[in-house]
Protein backbone atom coordinates (compact mmCIF):
# COMPACT_ATOMS: atom_id res chain seq x y z
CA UNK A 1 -8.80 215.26 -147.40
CA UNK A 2 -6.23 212.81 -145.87
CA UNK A 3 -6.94 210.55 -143.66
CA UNK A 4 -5.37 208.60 -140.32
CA UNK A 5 -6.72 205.29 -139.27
CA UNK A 6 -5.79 203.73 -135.76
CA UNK A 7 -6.14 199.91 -135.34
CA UNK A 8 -6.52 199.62 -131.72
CA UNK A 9 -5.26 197.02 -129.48
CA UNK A 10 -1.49 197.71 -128.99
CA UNK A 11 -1.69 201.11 -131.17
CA UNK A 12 -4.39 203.34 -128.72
CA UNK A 13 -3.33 201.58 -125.92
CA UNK A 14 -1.33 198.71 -124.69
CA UNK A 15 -4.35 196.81 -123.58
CA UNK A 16 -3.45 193.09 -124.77
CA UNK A 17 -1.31 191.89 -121.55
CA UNK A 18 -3.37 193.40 -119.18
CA UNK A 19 -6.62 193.93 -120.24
CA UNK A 20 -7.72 191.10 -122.77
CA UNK A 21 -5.48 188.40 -121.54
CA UNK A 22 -6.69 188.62 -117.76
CA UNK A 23 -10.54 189.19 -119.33
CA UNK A 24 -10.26 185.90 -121.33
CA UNK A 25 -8.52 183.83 -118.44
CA UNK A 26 -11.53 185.22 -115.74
CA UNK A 27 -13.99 184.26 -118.29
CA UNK A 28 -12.27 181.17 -118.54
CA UNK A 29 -12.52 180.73 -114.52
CA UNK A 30 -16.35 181.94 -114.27
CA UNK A 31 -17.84 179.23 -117.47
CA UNK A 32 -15.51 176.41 -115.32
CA UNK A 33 -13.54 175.79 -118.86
CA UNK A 34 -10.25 174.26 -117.92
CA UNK A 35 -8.08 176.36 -119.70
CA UNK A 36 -6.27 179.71 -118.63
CA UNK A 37 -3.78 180.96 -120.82
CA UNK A 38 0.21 182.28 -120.33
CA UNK A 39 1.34 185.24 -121.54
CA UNK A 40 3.41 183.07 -123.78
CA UNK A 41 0.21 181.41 -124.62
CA UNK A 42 -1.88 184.57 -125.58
CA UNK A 43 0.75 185.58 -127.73
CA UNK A 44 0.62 182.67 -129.60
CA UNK A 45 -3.29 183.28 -129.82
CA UNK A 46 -2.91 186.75 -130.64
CA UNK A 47 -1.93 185.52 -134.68
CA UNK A 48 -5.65 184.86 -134.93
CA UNK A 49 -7.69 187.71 -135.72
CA UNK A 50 -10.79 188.80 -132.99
CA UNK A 51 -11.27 187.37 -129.46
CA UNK A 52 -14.52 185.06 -130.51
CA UNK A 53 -11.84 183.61 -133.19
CA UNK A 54 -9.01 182.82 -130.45
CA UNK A 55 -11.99 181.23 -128.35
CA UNK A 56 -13.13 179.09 -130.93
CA UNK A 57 -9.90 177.76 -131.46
CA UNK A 58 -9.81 175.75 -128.31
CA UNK A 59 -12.38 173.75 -129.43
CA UNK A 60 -10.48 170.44 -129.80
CA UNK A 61 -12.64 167.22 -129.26
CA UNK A 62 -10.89 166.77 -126.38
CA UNK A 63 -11.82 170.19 -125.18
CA UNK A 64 -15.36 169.78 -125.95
CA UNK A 65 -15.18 166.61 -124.49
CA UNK A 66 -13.87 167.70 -121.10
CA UNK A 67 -15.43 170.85 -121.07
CA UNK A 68 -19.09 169.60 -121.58
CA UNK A 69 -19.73 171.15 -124.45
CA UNK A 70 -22.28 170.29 -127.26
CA UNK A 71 -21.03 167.85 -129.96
CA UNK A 72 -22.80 169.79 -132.65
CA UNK A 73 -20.87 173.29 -134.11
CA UNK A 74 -24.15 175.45 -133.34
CA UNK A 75 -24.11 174.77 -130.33
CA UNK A 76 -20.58 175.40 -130.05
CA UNK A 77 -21.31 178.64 -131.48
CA UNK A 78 -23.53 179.50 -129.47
CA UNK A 79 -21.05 179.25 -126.27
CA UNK A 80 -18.27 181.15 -127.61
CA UNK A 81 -20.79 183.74 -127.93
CA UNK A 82 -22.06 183.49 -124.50
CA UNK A 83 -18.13 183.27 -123.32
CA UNK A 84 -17.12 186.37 -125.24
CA UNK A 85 -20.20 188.36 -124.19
CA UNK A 86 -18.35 188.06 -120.77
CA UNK A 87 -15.42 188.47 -121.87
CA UNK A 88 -15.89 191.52 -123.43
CA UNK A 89 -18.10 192.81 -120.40
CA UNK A 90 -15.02 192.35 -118.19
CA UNK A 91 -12.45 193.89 -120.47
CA UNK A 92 -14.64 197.33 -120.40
CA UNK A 93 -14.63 196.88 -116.75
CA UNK A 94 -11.13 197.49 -117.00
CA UNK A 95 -10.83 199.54 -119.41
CA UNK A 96 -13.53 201.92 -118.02
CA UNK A 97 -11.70 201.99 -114.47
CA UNK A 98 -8.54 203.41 -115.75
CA UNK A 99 -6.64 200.08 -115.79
CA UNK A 100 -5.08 200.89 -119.64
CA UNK A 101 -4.09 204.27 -120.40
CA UNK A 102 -3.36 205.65 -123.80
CA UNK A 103 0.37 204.69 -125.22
CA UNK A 104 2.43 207.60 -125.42
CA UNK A 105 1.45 210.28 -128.13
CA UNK A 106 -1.74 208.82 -128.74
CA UNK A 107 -4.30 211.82 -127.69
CA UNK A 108 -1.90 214.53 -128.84
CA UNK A 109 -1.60 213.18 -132.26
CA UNK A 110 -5.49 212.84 -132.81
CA UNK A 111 -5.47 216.42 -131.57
CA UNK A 112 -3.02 217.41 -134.15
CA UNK A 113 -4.37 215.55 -137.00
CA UNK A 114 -8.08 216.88 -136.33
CA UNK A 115 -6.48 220.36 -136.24
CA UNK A 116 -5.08 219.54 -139.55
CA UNK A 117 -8.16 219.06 -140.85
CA UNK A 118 -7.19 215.15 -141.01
CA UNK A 119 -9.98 212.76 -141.11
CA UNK A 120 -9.93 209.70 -137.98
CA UNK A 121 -10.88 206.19 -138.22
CA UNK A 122 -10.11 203.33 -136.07
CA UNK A 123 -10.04 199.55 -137.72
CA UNK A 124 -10.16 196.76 -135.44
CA UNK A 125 -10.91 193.10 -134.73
CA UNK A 126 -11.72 193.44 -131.52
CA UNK A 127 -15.65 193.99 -130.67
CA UNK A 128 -17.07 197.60 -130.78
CA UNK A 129 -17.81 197.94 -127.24
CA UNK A 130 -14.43 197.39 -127.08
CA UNK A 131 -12.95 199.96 -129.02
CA UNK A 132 -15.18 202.73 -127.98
CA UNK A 133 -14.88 201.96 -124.16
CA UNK A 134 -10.54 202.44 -125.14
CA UNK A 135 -11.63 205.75 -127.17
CA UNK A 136 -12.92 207.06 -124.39
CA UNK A 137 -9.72 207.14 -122.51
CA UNK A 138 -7.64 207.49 -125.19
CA UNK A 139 -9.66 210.59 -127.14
CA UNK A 140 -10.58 212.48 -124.72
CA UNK A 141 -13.59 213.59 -123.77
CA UNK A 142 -15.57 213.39 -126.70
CA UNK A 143 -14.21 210.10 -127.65
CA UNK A 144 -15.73 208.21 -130.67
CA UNK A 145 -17.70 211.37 -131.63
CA UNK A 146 -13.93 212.70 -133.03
CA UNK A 147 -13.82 209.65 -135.30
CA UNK A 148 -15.61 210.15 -138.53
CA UNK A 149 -15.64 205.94 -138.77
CA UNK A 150 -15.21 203.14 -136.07
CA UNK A 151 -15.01 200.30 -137.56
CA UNK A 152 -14.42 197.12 -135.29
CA UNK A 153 -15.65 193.27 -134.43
CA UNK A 154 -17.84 191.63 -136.79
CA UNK A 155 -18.45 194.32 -139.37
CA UNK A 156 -16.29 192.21 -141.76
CA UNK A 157 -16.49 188.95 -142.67
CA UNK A 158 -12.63 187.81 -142.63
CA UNK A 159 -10.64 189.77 -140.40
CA UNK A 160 -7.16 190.96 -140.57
CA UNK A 161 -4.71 189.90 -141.83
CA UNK A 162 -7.58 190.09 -144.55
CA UNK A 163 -7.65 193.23 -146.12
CA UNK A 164 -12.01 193.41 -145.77
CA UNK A 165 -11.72 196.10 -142.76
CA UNK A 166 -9.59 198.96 -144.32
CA UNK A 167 -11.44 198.07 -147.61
CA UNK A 168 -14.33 199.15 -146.19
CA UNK A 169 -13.00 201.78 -144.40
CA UNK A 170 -11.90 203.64 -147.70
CA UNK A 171 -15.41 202.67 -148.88
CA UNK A 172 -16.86 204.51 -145.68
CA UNK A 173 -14.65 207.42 -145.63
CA UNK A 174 -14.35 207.98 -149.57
CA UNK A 175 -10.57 207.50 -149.07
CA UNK A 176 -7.73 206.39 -151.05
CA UNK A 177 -4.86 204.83 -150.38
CA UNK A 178 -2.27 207.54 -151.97
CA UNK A 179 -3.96 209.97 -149.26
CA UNK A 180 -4.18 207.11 -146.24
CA UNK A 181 -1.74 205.90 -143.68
CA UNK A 182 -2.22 203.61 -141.31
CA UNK A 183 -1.25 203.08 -137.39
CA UNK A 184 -0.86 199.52 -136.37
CA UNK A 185 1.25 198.03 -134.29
CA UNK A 186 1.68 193.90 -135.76
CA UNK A 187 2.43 191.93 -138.95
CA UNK A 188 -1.48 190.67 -139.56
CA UNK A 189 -2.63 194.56 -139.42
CA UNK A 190 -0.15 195.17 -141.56
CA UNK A 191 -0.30 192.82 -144.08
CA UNK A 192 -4.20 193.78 -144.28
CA UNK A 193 -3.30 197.11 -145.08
CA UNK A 194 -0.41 196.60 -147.34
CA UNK A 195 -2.82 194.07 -149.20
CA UNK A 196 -4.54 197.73 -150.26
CA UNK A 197 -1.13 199.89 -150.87
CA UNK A 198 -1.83 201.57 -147.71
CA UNK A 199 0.86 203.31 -146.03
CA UNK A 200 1.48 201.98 -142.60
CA UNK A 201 3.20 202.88 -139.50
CA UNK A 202 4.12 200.48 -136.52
CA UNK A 203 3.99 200.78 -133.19
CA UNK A 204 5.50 197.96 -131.34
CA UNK A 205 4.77 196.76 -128.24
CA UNK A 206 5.74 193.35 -126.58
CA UNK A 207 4.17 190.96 -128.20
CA UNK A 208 5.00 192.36 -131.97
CA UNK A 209 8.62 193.96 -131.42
CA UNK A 210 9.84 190.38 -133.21
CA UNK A 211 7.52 190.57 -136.24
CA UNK A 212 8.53 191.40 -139.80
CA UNK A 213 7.84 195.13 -140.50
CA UNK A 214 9.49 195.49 -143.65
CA UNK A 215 6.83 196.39 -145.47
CA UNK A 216 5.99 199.36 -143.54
CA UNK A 217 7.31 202.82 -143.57
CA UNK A 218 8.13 203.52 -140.59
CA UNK A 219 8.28 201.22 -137.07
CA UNK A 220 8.56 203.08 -133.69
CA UNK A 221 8.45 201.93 -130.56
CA UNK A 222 5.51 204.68 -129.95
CA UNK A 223 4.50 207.90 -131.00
CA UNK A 224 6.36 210.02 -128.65
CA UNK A 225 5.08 212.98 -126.10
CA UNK A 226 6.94 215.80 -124.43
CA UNK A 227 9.15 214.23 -122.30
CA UNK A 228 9.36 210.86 -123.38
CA UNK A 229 10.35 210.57 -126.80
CA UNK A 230 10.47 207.84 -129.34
CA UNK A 231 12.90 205.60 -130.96
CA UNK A 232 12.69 205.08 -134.68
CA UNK A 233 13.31 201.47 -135.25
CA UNK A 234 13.47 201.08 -139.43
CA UNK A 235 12.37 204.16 -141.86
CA UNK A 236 11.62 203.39 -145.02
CA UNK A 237 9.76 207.18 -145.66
CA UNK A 238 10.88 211.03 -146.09
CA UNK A 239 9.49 211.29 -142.82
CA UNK A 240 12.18 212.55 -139.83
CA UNK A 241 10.36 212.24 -136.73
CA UNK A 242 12.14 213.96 -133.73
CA UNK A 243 10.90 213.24 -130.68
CA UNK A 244 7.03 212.95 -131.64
CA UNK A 245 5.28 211.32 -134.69
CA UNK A 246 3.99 214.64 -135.83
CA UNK A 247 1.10 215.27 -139.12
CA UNK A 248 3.88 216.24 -140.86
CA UNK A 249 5.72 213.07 -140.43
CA UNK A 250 2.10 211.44 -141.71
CA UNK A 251 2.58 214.09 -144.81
CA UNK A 252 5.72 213.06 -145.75
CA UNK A 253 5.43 209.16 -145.44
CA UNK A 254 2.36 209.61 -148.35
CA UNK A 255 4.24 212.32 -150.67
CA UNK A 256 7.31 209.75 -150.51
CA UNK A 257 5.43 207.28 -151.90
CA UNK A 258 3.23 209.54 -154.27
CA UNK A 259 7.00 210.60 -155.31
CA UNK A 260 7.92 207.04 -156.59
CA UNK A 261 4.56 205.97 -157.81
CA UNK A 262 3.63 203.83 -154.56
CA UNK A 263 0.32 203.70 -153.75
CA UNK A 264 -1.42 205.09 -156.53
CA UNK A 265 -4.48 202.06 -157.00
């Protein structure tokens, strides 16, 4: 069985501009923090892997100091937790009002790739609730229930570009990675599944179209739909997408590289 795993934020849907970022800066406003971050800013931010992560890294001792926040790290801790809570309470919010539609091609290639007999997984830093709140948008109706894995937040203990998630994704799914590609959309999720001879396609988006995707095997600027096709950036694969990233564009990206030996762990 082959198998297609999503990462999520900036792959499912284009959610970091106006769904985290505005969810971190109103959390920001509510705890009385004095911090609210720039789109420039959150970009920056967005190297670090997982929201609690990006949080934690304000903690300066000036920070703590003008924030009011315990001296000791535990009790630190324990306030990023409360903050991301929030945080993550207000990004569904969003999310579950319609605010951050799928990218283009994102339900119709799930649909394809289940009819395929493909297996789906989704890999993510970002917390569960998370995820499955953007799968139900971006999967339709059933949403997580067409995933055989979901995979997100804290389930690992080093997040991308750490290669833990999509190790134990393979682990999950009995997978390999001559029979496994890979959807992200920046450099850390790549590198995390590169780190495991994955194959990987990119999706940019605004905050990644800069990054360095030569490692993967094909960078788009989405998957395509009827009507609005996409642009293939680099192609490093056998793969000849047309308008749409098809299954058999998947296909051919993993028998390329089963071709020349790549992959095979």
């Amino acid at each position: 069985m082959r198998t297609l795993i999503f990462d999520c934020d900036g792959v499912l849907s284009d959610t970091e501009r106006d769904g985290h970022l505005p969810a971190f800066n109103q959390t920001f406003r509510e705890f009385g923090l004095p911090v609210s971050w720039s789109e420039a800013d959150y970009g920056e931010k967005l190297r670090i892997g997982g929201g609690k992560e990006r949080m934690a890294s304000l903690l300066t001792e000036r920070f703590v100091r003008e924030a009011g926040l315990p001296p000791d790290r535990e009790g630190q801790e324990r306030e990023v937790a409360r903050w991301h809570r929030r945080k993550t309470d207000l990004y569904r919010e969003r999310v579950l009002a319609g605010e951050l539609p799928p990218r283009p091609g994102v339900r119709r290639l799930i649909d394809e790739a289940l009819a395929a007999g493909w297996q789906l997984a989704v890999a993510s830093t970002s917390a569960e609730e998370s995820v499955r709140a953007v799968l139900g948008v971006a999967a339709g109706k059933a949403g997580a229930a067409r995933f055989a894995a979901v995979l997100a937040g804290d389930i690992v203990a080093r997040k991308k570009p750490a290669p833990d998630i999509y190790a134990l994704a393979l682990e999950r799914l009995r997978a390999t990675p001559a029979d496994t590609v890979v959807i992200e959309d920046s450099k850390n999720g790549l590198d995390a599944a590169s780190a495991l001879g994955l194959t990987c396609v990119i999706t940019v988006n605004g905050y990644t179209a800069h990054e360095d995707f030569s490692a993967a095997a094909l960078v788009l600027d989405h998957l395509g739909d009827p009507g609005l096709p996409l642009q293939v950036l680099e192609n490093r694969s056998r793969a000849r997408p047309g308008g749409q990233l098809g299954v058999a564009d998947l296909a051919a990206c993993l028998d390329g590289r089963a071709a020349s030996g790549e992959g095979r762990r």
